[in-house]
Protein backbone atom coordinates (compact mmCIF):
# COMPACT_ATOMS: atom_id res chain seq x y z
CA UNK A 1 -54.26 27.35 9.44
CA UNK A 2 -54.01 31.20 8.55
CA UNK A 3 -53.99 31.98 12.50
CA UNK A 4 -51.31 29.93 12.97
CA UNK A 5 -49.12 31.91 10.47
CA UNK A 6 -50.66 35.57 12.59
CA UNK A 7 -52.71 36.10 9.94
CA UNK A 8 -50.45 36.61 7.28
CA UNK A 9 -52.04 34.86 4.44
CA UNK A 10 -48.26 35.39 2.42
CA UNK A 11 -46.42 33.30 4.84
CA UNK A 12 -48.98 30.33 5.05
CA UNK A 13 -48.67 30.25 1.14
CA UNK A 14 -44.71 30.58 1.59
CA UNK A 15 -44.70 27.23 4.11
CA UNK A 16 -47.50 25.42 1.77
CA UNK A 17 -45.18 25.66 -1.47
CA UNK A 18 -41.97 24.74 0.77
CA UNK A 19 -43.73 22.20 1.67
CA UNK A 20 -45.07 20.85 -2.20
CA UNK A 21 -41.18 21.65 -2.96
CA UNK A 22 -39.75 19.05 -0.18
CA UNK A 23 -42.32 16.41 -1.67
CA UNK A 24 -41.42 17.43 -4.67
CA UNK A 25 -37.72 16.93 -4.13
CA UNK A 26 -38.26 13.47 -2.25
CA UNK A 27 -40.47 11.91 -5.07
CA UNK A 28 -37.22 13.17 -7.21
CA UNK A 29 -34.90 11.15 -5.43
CA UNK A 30 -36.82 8.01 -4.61
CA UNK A 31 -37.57 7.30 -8.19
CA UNK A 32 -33.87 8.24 -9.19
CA UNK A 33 -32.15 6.00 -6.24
CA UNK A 34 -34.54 3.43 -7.42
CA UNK A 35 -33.57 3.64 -10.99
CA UNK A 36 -30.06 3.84 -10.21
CA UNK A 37 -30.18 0.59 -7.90
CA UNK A 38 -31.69 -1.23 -10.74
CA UNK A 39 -29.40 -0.05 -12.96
CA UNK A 40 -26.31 -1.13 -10.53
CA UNK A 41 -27.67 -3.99 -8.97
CA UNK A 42 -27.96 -7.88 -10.12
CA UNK A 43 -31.41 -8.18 -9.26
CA UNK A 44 -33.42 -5.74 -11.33
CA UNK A 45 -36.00 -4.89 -9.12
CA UNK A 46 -37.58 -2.24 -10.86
CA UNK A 47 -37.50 -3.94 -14.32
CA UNK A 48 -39.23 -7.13 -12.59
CA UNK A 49 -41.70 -4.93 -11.49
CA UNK A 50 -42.46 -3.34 -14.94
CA UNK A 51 -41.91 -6.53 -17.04
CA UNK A 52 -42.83 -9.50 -15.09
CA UNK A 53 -39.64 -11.39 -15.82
CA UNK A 54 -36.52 -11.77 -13.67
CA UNK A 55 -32.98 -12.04 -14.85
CA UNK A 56 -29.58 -11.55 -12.46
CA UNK A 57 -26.81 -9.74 -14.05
C-alpha cells in the first residue's frame, strides 16, 4: 500500500485515519437515525429489538 501513496509513509497514514474517521462518522449517524426513528416512530423498532416486546404508539 505504501507504493501506492510514492512512498510517503505520512500520506498512507493521513488516508488510513480519514478513512477510520468516515467509519467513524457513519457508525455515528446510523445508530443516531436509528434512535431517532424509534423515538419518532409508532413502531419501536429498536426497543423491540432490545426488549422483546412490541407496543405501537
Amino acid at each position: 500500500m505504501i507504493r501506492l501513496t510514492g512512498n510517503d509513509s505520512l500520506a498512507l497514514h493521513f488516508w488510513h485515519r480519514l478513512g477510520m474517521w468516515f467509519i467513524i462518522a457513519f457508525v455515528i449517524a446510523h445508530v443516531y437515525t436509528a434512535i431517532r426513528e424509534d423515538i419518532m416512530s409508532r413502531q419501536s423498532v429498536i426497543s423491540v429489538m432490545i426488549s422483546g416486546w412490541r407496543w405501537f404508539r
